[in-house]
N, C-alpha and C. Protein backbone atom coordinates (compact mmCIF):
# COMPACT_ATOMS: atom_id res chain seq x y z
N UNK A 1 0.83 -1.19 0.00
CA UNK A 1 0.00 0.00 0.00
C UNK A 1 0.88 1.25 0.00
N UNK A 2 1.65 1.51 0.80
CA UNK A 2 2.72 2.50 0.81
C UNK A 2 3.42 2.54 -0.54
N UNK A 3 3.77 1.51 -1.23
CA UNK A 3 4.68 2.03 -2.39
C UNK A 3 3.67 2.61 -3.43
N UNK A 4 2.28 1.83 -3.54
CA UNK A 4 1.31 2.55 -4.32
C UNK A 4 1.20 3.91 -3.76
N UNK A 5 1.31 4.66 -2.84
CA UNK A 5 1.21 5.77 -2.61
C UNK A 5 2.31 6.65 -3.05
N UNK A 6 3.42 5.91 -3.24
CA UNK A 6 4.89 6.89 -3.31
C UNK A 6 4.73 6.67 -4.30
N UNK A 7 4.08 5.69 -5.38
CA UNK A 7 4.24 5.61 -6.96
C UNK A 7 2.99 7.17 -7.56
N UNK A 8 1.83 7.13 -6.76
CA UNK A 8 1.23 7.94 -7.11
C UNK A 8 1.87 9.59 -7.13
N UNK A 9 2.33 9.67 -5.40
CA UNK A 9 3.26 11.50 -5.31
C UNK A 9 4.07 11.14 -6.16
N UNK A 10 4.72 10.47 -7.18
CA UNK A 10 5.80 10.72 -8.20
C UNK A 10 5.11 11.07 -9.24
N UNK A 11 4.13 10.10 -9.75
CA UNK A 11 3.55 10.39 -10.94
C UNK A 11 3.02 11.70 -11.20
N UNK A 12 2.03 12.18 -9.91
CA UNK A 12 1.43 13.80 -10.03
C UNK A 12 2.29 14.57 -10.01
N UNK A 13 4.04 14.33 -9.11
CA UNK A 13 4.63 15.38 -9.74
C UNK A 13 4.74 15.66 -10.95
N UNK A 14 5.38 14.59 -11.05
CA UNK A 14 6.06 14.70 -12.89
C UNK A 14 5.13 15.08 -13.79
N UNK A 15 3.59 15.00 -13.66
CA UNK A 15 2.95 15.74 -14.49
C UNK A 15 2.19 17.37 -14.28
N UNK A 16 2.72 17.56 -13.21
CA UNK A 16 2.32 19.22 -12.82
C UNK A 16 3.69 19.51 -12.63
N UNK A 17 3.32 21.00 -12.93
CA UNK A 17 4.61 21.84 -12.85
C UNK A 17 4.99 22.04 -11.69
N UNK A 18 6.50 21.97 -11.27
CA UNK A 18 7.26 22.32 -10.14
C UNK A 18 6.16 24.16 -9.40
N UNK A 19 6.44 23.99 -8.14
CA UNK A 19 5.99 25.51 -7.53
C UNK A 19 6.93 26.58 -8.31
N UNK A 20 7.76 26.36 -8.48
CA UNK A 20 8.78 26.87 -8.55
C UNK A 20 8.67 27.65 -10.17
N UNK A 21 8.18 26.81 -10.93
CA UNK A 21 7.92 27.69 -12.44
C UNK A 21 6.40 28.62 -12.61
N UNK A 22 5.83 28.41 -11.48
CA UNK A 22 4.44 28.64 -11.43
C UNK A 22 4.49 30.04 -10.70
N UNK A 23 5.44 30.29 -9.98
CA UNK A 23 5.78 32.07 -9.70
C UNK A 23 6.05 32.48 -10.77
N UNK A 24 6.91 32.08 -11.92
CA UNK A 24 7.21 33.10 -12.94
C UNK A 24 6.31 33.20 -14.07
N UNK A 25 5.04 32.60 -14.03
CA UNK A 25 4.17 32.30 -14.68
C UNK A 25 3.24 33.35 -14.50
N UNK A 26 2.38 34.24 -14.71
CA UNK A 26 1.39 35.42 -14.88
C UNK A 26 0.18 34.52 -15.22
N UNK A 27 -0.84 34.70 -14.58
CA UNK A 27 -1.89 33.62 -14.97
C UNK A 27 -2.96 34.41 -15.24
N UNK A 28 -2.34 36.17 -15.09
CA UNK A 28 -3.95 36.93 -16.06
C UNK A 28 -3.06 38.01 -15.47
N UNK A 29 -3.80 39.10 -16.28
CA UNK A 29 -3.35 40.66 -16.58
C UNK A 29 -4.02 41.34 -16.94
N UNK A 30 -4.07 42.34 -17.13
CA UNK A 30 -5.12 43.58 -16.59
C UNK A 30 -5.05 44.35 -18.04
N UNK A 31 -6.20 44.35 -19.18
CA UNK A 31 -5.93 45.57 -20.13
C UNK A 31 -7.13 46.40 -20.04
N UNK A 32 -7.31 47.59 -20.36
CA UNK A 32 -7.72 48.38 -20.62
C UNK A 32 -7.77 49.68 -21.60
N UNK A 33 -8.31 50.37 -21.92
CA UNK A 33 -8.49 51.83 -22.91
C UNK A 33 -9.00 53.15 -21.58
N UNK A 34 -8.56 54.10 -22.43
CA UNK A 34 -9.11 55.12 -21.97
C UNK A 34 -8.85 56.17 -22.86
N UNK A 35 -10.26 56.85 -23.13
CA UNK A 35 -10.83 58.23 -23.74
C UNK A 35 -10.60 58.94 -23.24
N UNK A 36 -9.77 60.26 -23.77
CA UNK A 36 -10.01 61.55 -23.53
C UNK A 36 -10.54 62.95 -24.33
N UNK A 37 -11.42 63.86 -24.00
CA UNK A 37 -11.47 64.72 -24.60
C UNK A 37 -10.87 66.05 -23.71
N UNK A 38 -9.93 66.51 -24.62
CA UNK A 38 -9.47 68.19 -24.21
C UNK A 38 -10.20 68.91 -25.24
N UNK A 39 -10.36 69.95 -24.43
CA UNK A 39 -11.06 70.91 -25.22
C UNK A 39 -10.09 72.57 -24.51
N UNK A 40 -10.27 72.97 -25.77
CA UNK A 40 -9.76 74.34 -25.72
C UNK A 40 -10.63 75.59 -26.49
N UNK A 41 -10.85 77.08 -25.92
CA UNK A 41 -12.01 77.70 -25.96
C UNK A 41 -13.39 77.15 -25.93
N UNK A 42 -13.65 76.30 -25.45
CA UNK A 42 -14.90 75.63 -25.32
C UNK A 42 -14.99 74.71 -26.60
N UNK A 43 -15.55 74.57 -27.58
CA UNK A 43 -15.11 73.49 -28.27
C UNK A 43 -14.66 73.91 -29.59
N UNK A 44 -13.99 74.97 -29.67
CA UNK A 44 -13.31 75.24 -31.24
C UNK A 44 -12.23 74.48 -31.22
N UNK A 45 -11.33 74.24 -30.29
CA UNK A 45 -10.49 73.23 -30.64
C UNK A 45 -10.90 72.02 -30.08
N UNK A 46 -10.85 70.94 -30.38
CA UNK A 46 -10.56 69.82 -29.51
C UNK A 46 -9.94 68.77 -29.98
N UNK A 47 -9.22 67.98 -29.23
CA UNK A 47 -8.34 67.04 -29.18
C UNK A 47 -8.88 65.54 -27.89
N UNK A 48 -8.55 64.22 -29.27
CA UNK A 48 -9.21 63.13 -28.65
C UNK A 48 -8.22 62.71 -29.13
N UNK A 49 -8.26 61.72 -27.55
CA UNK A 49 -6.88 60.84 -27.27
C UNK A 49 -8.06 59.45 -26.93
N UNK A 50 -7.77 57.99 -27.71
CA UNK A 50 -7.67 57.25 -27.31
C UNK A 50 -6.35 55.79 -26.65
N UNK A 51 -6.45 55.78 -25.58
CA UNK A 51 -5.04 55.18 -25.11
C UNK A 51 -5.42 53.40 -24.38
N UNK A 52 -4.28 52.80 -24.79
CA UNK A 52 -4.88 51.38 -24.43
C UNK A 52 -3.36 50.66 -23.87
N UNK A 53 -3.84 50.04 -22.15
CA UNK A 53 -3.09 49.54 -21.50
C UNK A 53 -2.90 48.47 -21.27
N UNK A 54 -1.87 47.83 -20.93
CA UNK A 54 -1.57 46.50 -20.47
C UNK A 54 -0.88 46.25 -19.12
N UNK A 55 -1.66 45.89 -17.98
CA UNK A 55 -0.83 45.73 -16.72
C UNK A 55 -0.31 47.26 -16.25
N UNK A 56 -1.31 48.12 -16.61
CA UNK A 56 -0.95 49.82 -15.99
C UNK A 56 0.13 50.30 -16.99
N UNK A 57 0.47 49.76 -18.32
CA UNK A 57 1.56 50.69 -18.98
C UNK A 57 1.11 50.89 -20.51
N UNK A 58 0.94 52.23 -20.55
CA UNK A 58 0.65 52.50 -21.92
C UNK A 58 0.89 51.82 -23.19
N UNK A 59 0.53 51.28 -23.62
CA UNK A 59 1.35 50.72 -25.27
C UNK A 59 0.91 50.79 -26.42
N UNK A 60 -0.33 51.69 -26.65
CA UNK A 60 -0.33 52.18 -27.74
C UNK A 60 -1.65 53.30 -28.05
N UNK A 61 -1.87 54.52 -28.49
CA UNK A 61 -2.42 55.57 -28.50
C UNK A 61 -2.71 56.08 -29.62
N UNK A 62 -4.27 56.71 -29.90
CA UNK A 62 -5.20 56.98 -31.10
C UNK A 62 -4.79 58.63 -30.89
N UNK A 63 -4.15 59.15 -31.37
CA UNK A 63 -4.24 60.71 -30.88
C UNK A 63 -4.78 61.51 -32.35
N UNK A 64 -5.78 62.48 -32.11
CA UNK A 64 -6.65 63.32 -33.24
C UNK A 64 -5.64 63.94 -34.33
N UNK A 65 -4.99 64.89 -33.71
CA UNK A 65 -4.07 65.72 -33.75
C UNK A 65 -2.67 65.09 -34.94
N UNK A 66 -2.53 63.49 -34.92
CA UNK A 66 -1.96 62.85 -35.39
C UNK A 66 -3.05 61.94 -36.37
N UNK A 67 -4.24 61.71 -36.76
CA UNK A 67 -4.84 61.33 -37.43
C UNK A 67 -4.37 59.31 -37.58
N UNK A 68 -4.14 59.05 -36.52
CA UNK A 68 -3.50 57.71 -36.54
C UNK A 68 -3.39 57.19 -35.46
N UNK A 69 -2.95 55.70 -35.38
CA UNK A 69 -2.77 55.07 -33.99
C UNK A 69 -1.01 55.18 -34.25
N UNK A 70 -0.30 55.64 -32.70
CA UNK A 70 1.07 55.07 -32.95
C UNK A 70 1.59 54.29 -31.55
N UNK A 71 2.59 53.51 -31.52
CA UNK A 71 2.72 52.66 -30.75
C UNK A 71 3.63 53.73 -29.52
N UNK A 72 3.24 53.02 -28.24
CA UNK A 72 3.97 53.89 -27.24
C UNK A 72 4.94 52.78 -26.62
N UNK A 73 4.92 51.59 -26.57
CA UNK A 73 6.26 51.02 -26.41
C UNK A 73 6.08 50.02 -27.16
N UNK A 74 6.75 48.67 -27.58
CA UNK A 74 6.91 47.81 -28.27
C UNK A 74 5.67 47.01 -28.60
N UNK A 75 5.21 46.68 -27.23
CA UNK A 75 4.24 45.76 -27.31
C UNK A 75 2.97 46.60 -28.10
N UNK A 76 2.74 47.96 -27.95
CA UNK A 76 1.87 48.13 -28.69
C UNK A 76 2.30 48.67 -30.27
N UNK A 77 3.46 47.86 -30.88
CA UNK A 77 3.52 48.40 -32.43
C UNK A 77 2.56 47.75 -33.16
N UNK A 78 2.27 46.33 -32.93
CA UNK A 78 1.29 45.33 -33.73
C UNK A 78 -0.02 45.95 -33.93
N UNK A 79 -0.45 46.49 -32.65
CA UNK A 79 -1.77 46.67 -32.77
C UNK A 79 -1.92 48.08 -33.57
N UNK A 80 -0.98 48.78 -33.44
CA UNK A 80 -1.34 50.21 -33.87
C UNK A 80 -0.98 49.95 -35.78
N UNK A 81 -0.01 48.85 -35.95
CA UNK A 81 0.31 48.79 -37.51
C UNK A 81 -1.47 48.20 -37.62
N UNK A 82 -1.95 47.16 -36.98
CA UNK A 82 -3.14 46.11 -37.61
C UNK A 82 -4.85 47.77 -37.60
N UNK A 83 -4.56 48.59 -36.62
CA UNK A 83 -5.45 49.15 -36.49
C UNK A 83 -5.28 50.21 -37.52
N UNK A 84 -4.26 50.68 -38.10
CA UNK A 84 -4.14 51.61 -38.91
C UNK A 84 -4.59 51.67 -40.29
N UNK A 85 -4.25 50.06 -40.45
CA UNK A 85 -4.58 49.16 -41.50
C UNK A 85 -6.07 49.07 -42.04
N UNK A 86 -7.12 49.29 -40.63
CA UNK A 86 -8.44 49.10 -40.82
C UNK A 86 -9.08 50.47 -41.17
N UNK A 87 -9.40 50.95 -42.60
CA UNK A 87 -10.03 52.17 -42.90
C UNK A 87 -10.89 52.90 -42.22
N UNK A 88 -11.91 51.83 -42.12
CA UNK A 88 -13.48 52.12 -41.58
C UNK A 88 -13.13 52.15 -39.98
N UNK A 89 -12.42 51.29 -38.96
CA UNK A 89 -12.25 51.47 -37.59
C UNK A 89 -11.20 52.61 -37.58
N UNK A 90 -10.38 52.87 -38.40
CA UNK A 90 -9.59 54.03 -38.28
C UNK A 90 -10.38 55.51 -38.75
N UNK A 91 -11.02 55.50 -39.45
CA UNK A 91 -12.45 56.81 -39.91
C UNK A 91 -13.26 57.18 -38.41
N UNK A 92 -13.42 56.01 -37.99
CA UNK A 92 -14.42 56.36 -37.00
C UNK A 92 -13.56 56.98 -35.74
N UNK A 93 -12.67 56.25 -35.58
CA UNK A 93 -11.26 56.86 -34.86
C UNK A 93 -11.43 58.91 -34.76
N UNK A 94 -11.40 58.64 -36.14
CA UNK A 94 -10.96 60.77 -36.33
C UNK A 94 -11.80 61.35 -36.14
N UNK A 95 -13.66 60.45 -36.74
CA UNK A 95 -14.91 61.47 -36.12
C UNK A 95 -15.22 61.41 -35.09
N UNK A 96 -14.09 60.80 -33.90
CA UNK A 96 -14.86 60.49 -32.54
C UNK A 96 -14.71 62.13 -31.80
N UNK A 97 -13.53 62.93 -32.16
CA UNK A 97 -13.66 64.19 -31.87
C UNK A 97 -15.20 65.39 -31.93
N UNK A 98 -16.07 64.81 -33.27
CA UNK A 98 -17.47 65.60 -33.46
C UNK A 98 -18.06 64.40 -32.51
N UNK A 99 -18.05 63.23 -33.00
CA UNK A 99 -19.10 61.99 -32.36
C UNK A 99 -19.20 61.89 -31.09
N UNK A 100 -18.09 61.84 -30.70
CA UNK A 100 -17.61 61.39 -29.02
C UNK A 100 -17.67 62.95 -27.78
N UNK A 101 -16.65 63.68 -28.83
CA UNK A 101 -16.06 64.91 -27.74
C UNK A 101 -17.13 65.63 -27.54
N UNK A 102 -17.23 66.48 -29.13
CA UNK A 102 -18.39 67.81 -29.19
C UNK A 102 -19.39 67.03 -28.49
N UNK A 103 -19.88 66.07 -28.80
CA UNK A 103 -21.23 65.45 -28.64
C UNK A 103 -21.93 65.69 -27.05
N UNK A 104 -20.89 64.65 -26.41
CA UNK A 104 -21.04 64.71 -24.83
C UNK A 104 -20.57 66.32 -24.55
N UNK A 105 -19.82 67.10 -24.42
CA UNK A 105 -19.98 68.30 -24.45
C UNK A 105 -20.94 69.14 -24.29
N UNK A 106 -22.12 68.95 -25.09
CA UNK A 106 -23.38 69.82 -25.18
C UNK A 106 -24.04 68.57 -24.62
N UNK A 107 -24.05 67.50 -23.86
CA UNK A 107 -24.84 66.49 -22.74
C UNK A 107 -24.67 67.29 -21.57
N UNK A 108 -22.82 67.24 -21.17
CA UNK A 108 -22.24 67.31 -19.96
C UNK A 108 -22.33 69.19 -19.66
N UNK A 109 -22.26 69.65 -20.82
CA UNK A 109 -22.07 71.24 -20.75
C UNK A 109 -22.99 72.28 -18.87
N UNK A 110 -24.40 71.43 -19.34
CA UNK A 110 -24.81 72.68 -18.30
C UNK A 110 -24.48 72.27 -16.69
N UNK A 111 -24.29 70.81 -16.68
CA UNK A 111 -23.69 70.73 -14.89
C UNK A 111 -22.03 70.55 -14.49
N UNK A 112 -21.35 70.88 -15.57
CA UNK A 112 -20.19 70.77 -15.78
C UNK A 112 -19.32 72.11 -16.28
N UNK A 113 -19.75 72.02 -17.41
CA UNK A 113 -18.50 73.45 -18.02
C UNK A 113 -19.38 74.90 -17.59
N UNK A 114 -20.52 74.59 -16.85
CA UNK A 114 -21.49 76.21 -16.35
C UNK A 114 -21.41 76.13 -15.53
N UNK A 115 -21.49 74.80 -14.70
CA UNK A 115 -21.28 75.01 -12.87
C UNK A 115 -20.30 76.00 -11.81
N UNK A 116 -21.17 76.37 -11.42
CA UNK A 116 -20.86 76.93 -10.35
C UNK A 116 -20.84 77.09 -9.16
N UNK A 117 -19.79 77.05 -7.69
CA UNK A 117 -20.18 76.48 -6.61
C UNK A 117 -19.75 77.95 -6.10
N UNK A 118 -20.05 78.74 -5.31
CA UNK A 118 -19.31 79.94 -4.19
C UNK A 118 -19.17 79.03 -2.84
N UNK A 119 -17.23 79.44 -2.94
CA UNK A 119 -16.55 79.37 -1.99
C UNK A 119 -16.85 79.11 -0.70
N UNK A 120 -17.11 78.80 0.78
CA UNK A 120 -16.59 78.70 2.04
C UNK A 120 -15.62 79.49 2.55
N UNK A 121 -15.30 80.35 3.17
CA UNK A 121 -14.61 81.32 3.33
C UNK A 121 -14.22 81.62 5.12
N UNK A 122 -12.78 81.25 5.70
CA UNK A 122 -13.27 81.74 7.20
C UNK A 122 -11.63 82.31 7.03
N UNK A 123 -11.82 83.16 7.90
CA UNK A 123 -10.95 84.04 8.37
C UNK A 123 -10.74 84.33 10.11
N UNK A 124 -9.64 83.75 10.40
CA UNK A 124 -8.96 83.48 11.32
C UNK A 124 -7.82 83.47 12.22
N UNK A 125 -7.47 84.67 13.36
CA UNK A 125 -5.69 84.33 13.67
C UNK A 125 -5.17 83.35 14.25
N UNK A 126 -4.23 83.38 14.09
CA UNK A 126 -2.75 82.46 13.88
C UNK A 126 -2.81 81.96 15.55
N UNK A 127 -2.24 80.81 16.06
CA UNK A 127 -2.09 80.86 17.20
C UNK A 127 -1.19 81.52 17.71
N UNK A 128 -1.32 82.40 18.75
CA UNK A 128 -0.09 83.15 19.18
C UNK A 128 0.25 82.73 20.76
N UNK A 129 0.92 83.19 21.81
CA UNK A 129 1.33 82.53 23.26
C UNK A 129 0.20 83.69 23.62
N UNK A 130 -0.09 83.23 24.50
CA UNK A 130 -1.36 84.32 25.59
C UNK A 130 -0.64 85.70 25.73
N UNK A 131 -1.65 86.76 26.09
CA UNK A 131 -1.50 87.73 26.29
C UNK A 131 -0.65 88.36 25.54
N UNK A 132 -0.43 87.96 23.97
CA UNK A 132 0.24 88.71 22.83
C UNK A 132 -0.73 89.00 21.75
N UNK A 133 -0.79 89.80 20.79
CA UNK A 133 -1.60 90.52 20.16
C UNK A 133 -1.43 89.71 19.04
N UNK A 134 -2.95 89.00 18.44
CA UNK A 134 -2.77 88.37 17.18
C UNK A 134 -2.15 89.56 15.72
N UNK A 135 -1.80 89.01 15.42
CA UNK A 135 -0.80 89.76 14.07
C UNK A 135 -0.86 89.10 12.89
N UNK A 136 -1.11 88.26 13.02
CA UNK A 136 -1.46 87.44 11.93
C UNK A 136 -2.78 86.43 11.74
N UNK A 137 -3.28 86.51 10.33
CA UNK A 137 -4.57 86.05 10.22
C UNK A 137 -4.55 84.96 8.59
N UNK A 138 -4.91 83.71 9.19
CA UNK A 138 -5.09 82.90 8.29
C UNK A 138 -7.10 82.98 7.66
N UNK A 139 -6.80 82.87 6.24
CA UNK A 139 -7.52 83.01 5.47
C UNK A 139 -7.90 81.46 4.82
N UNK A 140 -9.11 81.02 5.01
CA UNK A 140 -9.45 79.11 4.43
C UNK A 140 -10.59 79.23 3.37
N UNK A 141 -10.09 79.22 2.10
CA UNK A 141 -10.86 78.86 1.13
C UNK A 141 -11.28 77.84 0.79
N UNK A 142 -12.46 77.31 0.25
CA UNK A 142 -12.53 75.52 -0.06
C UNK A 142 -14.04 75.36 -0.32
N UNK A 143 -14.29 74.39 -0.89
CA UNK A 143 -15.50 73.72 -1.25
C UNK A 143 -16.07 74.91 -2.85
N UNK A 144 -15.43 75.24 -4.05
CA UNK A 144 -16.07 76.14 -4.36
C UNK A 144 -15.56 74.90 -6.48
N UNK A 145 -16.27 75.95 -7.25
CA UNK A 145 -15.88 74.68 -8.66
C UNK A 145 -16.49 75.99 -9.75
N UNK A 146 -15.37 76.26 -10.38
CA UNK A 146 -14.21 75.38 -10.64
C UNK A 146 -13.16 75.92 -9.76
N UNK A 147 -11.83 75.10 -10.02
CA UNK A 147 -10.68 75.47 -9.28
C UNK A 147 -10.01 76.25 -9.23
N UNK A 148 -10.36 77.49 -9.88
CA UNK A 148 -9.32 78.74 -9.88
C UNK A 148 -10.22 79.60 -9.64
N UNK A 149 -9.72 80.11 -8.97
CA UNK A 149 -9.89 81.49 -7.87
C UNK A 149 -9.13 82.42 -7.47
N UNK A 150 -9.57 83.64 -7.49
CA UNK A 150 -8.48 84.91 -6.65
C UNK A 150 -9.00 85.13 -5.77
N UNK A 151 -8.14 85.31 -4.81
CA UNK A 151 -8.35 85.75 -3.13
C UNK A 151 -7.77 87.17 -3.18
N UNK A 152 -8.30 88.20 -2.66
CA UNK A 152 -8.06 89.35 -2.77
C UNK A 152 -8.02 89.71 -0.74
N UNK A 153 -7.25 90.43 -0.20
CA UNK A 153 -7.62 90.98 0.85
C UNK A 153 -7.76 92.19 1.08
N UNK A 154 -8.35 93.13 1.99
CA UNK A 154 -8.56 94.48 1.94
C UNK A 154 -8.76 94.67 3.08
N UNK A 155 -8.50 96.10 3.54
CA UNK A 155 -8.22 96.31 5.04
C UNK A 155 -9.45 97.62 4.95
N UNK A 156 -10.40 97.70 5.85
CA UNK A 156 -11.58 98.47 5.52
C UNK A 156 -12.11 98.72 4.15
N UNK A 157 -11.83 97.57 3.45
CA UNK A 157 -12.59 98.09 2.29
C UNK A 157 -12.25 98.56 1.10
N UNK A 158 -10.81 98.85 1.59
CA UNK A 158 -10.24 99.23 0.36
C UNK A 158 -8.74 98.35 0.28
């Protein structure tokens, strides 16, 4: 009974792989795309980037501006030569700037590129040691959209 058992742990080794090759082995990986639209003066210019990853690293990119796919490291030369190749998936590629960008644009436009939030605003001095005269005053802006803002200060008013 025992040697039938030691005949069996030999046999299943020898037909599965050692632990040992099975770390250097990748048994799935992660791809993905991602769309972008920039827009500049609201939509007289715009620029569409499609970009497509493998395991978090770029490897190959649809950019408008370039009217083509080009490869961003090796692994993505194949796909960008095989996609370039395709007329009709490469056409639709260049109108995705009217199709894709402008489009959602005038969707996203009125709670997005019109929004408007007013600021949170406190005004506050500095900690100082007791019985010394605050002299300094911190100013906390926050919660406001979009992200640029001027802070102006004025001392009575002017």
């Amino acid at each position: 009974r025992g040697s039938r058992m030691a005949a069996l742990i030999v046999m299943l080794m020898a037909l599965s792989p050692p632990l040992a090759w099975a770390r250097k082995i990748q048994p799935h990986f992660l791809e993905y795309s991602k769309s972008e639209c920039h827009f500049f003066n609201g939509t007289e210019r715009v620029r569409f980037l499609d970009r497509y990853y493998t395991n978090g690293e770029e490897n190959v990119r649809f950019d408008s501006d370039w009217g083509e796919f080009r490869a961003v490291t090796e692994l993505g030369r194949p796909d960008a030569e095989q996609w370039n190749s395709q007329k009709d998936f490469l056409e639709r590629k260049r109108t995705a700037v009217d199709t894709y960008c402008r489009h959602n644009y005038g969707v996203i436009e009125s709670f997005s590129v019109q929004r408007r939030v007013e600021p949170t605003v406190t005004v506050y001095p500095a900690k100082t040691q007791p019985l010394q005269h605050h002299n300094l005053l911190v100013c906390s802006v926050n919660g406001f959209y979009p992200g640029h803002i001027e802070v102006r200060w004025f001392r009575n008013g002017h």
